[in-house]
N, C-alpha and C. Protein backbone atom coordinates (compact mmCIF):
# COMPACT_ATOMS: atom_id res chain seq x y z
N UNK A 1 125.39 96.14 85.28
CA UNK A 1 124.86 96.55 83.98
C UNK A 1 123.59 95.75 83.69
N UNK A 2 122.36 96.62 83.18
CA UNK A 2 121.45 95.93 83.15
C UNK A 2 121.35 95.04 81.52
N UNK A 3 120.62 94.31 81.55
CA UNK A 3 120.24 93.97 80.33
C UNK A 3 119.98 94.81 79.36
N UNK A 4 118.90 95.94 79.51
CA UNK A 4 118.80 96.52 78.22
C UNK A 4 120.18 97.36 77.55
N UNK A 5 120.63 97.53 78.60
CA UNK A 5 122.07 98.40 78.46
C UNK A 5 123.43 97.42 77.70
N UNK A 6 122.62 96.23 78.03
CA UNK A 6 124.06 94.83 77.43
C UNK A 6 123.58 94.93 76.11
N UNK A 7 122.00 95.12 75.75
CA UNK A 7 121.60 95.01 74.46
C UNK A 7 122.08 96.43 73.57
N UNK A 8 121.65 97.60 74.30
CA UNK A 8 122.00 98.53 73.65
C UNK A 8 123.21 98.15 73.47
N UNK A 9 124.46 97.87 73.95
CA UNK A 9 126.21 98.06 73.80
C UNK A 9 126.09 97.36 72.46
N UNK A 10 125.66 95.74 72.59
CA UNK A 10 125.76 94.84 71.18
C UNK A 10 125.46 95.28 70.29
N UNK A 11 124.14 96.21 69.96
CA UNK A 11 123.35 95.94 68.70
C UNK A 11 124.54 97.37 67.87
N UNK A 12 124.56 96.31 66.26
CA UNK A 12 124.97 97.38 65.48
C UNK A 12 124.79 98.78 65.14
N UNK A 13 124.02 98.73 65.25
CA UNK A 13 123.22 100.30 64.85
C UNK A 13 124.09 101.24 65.76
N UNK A 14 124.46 102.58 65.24
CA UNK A 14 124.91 103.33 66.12
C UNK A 14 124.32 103.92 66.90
N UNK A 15 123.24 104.14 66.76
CA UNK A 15 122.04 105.31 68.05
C UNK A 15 122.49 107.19 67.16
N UNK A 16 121.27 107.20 68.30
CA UNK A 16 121.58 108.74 67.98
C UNK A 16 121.80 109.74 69.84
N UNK A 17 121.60 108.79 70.38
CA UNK A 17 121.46 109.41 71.99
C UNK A 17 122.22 108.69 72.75
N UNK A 18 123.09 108.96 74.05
CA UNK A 18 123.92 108.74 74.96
C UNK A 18 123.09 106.84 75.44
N UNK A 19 123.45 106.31 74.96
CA UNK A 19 123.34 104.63 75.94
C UNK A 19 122.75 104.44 76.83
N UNK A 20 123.26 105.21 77.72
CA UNK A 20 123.08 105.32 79.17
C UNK A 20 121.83 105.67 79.44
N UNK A 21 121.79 107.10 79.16
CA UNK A 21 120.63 107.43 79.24
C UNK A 21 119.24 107.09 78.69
N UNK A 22 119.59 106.31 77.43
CA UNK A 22 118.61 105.83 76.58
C UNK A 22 118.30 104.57 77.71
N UNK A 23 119.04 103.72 78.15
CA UNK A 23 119.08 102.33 78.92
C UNK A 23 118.36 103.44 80.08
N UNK A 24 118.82 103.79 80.65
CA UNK A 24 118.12 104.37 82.22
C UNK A 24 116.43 104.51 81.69
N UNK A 25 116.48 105.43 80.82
CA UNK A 25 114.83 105.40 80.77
C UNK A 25 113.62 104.29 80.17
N UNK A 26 114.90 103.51 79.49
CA UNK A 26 114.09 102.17 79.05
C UNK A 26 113.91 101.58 80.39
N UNK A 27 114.37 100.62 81.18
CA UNK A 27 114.56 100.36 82.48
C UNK A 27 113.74 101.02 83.29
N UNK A 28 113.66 102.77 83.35
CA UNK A 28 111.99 103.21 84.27
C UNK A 28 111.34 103.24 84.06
N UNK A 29 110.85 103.34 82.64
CA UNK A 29 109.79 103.04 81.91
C UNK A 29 109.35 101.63 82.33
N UNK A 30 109.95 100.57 82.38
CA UNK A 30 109.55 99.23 82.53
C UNK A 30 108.84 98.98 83.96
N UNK A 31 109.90 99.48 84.94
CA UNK A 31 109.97 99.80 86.26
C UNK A 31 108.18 99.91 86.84
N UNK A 32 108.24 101.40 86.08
CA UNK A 32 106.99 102.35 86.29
C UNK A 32 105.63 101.46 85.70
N UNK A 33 105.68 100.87 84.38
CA UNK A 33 104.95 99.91 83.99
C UNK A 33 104.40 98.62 84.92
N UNK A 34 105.18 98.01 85.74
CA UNK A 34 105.21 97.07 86.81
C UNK A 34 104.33 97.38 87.66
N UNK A 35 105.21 98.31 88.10
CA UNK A 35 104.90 99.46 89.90
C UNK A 35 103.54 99.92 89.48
N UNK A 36 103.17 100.19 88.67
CA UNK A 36 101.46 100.67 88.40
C UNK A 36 100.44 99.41 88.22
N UNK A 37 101.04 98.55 87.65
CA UNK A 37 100.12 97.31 87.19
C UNK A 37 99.86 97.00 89.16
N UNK A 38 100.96 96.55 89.29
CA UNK A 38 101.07 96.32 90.93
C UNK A 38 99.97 96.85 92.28
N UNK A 39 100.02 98.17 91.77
CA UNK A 39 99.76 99.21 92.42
C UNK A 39 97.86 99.14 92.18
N UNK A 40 97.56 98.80 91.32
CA UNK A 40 96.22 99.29 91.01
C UNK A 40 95.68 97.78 91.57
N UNK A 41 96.42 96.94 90.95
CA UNK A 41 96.10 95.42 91.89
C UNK A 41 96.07 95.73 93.77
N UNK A 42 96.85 96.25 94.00
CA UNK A 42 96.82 96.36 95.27
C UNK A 42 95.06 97.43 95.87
N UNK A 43 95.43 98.60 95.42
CA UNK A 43 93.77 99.40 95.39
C UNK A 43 92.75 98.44 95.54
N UNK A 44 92.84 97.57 94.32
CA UNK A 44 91.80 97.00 94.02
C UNK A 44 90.97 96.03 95.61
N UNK A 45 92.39 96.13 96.21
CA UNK A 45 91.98 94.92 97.60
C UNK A 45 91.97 95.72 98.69
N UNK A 46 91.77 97.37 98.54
CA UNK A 46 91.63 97.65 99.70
C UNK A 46 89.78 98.43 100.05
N UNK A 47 89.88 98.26 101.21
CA UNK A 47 88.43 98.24 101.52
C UNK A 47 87.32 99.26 101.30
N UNK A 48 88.04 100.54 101.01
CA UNK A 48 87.35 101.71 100.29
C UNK A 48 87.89 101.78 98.77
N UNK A 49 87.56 100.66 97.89
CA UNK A 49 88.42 100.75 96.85
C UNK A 49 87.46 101.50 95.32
N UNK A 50 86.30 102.15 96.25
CA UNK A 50 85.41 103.30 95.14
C UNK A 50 86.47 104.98 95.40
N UNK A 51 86.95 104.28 96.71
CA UNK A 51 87.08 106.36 96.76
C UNK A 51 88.73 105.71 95.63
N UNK A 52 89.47 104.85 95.47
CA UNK A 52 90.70 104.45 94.72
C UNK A 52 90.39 104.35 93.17
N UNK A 53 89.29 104.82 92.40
CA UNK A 53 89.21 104.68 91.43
C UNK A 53 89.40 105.30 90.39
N UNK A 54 89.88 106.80 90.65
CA UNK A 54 90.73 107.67 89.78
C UNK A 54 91.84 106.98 89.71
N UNK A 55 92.57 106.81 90.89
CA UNK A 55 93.51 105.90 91.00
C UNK A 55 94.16 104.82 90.15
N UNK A 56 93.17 103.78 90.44
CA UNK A 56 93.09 102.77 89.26
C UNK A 56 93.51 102.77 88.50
N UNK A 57 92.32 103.60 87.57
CA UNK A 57 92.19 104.14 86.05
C UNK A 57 93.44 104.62 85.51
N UNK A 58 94.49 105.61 86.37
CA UNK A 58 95.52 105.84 86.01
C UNK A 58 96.58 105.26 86.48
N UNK A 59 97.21 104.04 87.30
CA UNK A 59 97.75 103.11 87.20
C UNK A 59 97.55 102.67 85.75
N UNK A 60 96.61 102.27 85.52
CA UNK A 60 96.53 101.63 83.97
C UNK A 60 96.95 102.28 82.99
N UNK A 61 96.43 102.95 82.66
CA UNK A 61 96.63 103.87 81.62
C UNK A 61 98.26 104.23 81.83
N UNK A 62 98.89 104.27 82.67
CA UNK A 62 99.92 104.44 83.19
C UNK A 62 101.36 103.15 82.61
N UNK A 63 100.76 102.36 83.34
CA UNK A 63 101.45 101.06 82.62
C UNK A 63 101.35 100.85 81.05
N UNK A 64 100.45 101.04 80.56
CA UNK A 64 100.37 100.59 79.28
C UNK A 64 101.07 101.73 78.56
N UNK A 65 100.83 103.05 78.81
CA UNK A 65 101.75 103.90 78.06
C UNK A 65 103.08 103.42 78.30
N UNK A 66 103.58 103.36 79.59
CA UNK A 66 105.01 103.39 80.01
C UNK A 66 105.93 102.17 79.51
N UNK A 67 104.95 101.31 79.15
CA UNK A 67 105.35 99.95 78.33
C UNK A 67 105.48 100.04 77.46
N UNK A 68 104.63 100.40 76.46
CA UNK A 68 104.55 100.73 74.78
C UNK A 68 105.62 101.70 74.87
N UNK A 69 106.02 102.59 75.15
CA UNK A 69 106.98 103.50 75.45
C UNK A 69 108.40 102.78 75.38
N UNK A 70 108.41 102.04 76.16
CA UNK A 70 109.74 101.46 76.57
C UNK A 70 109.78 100.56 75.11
N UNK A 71 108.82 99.58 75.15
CA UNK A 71 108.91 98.84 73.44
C UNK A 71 109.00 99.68 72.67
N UNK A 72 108.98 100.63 72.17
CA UNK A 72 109.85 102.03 71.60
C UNK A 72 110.66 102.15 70.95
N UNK A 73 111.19 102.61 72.42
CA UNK A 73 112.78 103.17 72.92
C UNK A 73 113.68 101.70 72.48
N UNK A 74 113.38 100.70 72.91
CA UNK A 74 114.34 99.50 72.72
C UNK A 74 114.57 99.08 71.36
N UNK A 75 113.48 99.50 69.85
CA UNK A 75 113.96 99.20 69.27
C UNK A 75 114.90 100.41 68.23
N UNK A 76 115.94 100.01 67.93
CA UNK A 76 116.82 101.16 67.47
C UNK A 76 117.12 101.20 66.19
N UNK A 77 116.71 100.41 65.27
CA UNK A 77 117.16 100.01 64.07
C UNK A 77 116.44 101.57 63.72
N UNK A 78 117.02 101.85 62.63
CA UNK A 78 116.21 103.34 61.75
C UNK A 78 114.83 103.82 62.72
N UNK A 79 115.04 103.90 63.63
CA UNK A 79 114.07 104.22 64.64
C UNK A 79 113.86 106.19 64.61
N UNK A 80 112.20 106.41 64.48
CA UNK A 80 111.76 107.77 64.26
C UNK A 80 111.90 108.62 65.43
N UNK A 81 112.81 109.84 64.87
CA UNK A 81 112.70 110.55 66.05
C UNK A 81 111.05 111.27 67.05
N UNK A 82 111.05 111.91 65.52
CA UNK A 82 109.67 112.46 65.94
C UNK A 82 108.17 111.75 66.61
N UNK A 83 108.17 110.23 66.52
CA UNK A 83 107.60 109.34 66.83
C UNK A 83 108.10 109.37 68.63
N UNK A 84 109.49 108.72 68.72
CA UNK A 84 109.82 108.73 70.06
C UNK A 84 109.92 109.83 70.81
N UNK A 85 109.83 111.31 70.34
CA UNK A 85 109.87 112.40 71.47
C UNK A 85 108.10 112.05 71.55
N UNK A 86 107.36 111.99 70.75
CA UNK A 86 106.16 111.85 71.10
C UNK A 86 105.55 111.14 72.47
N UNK A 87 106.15 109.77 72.26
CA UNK A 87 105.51 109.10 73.18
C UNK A 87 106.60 109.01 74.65
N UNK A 88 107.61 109.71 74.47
CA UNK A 88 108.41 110.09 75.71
C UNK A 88 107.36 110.98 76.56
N UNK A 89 107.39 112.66 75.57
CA UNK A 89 106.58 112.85 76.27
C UNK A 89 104.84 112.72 76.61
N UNK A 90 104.34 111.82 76.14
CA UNK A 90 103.35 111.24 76.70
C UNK A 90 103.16 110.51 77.49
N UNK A 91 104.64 109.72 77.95
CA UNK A 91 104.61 108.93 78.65
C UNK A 91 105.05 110.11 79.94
N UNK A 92 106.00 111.08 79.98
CA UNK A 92 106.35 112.06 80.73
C UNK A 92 105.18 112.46 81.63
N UNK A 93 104.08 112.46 80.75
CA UNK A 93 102.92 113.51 81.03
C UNK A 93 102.01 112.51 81.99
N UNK A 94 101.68 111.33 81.57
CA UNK A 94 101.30 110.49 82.16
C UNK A 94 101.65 110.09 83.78
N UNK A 95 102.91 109.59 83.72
CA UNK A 95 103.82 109.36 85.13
C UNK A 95 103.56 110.51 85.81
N UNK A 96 103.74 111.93 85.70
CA UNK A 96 103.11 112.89 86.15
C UNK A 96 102.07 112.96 86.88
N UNK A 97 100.98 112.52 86.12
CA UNK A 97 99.30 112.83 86.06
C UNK A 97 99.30 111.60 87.29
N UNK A 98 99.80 110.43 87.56
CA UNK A 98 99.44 108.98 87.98
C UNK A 98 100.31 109.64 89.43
N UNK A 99 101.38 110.31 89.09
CA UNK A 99 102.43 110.36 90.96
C UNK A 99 101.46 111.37 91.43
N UNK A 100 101.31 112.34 91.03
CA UNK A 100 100.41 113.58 91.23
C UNK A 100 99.09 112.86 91.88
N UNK A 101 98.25 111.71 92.07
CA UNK A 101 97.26 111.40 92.27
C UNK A 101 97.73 110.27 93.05
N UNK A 102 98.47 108.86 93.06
CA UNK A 102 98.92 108.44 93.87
C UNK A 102 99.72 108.62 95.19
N UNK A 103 99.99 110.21 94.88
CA UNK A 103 100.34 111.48 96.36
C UNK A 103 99.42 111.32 97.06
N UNK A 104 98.14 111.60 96.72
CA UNK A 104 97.12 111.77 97.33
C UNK A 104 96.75 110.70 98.16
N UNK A 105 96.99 109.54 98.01
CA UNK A 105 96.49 108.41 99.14
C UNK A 105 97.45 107.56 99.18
N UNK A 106 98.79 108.50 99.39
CA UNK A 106 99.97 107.72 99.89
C UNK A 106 100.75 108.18 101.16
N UNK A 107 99.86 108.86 102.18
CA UNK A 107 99.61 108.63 103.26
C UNK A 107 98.87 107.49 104.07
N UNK A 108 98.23 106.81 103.47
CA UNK A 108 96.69 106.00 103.68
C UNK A 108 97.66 104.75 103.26
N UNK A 109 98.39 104.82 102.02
CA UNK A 109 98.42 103.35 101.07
C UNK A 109 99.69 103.34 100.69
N UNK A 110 100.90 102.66 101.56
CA UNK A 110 102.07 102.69 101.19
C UNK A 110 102.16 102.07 99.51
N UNK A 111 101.29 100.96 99.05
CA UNK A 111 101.74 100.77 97.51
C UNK A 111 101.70 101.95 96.82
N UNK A 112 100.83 102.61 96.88
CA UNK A 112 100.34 104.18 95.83
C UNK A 112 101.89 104.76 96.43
N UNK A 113 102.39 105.30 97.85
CA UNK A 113 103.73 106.04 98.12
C UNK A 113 104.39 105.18 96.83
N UNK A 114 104.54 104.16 97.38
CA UNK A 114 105.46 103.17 96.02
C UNK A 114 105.29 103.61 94.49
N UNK A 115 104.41 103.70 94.27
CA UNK A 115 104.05 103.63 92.84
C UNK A 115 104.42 105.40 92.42
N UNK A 116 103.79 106.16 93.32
CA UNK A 116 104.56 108.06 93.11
C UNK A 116 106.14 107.88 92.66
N UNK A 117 106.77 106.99 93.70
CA UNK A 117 108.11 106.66 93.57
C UNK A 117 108.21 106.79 91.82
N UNK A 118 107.77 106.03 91.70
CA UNK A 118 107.97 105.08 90.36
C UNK A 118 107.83 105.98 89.33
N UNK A 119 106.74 106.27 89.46
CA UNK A 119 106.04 107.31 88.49
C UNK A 119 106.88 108.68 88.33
N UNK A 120 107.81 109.17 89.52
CA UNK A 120 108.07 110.44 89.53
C UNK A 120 109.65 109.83 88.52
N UNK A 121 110.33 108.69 89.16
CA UNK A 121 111.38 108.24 88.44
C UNK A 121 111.31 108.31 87.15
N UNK A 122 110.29 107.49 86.70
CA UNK A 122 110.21 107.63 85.36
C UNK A 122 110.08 108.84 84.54
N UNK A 123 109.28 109.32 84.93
CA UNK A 123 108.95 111.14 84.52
C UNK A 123 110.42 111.63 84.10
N UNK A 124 111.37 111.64 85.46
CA UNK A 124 112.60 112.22 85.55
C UNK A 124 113.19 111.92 84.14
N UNK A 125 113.28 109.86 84.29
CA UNK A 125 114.34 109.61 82.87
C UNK A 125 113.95 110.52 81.36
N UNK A 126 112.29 110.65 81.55
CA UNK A 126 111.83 110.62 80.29
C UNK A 126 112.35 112.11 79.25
N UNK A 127 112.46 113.27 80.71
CA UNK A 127 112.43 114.12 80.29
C UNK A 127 114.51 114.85 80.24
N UNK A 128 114.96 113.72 81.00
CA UNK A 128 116.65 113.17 80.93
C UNK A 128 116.89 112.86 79.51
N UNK A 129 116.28 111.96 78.86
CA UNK A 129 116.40 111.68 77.33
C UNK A 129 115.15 112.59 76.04
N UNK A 130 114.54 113.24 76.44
CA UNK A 130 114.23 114.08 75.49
C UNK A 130 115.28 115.22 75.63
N UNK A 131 115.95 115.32 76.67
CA UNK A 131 116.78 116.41 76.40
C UNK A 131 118.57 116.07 75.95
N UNK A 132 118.32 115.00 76.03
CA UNK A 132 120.14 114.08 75.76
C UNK A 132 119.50 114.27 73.68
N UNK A 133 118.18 114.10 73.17
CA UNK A 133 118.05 113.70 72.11
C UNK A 133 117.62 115.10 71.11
N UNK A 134 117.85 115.96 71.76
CA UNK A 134 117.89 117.72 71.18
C UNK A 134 119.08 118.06 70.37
């Protein structure tokens, strides 16, 4: 059991969405946040790292949604629905946009294969808990 999932069990508040699922996508969200920060660090050191700069750009943009996202989701007190389907799916749309392009030179760049990983995971949870929260 992960941590956020020990936190979700404790905290008073009842929720409005399955635990689990809420914990799974907090957790890829974080995941995906990492794996991109990681990932664009890595680009950054490889030797054609102009043709990696779409790339980059969305690693970043990538992490920082998928983070703010997850800081979110974790807090539950009177927490807005319409706020959190928002940035689910923005964050959905994002992980998308970043695996969709880290495909592309993850033949060439096992971190980017890594980071699609990540990105496609997260996507999955995001759109796992917009639909647990219908």
């Amino acid at each position: 059991m992960t941590h956020i999932k020990q936190m979700l069990d404790a905290h008073p508040w009842p929720g409005h969405v399955d635990r689990e699922v809420l914990a799974e996508c907090i957790n890829a969200c974080f995941d995906c946040a990492d794996t991109c920060t990681s990932c664009a660090d890595a680009c950054l050191s490889e030797e054609q790292v102009a043709d990696l700069r779409k790339c980059i750009r969305l690693n970043l943009d990538c992490a920082e949604i998928c983070s703010a996202t997850g800081r979110v989701l974790v807090r539950q007190t009177e927490y807005d629905a319409p706020t959190s389907k928002a940035m689910l799916e923005a964050c959905r749309e994002v992980c998308r946009t970043c695996a969709e392009e880290c495909e592309k030179h993850a033949s060439h760049h096992d971190h980017c294969r890594i980071c699609a990983e990540a990105c496609r995971a997260c996507e999955k949870a995001c759109g796992e808990l917009l639909e647990a929260m219908k």
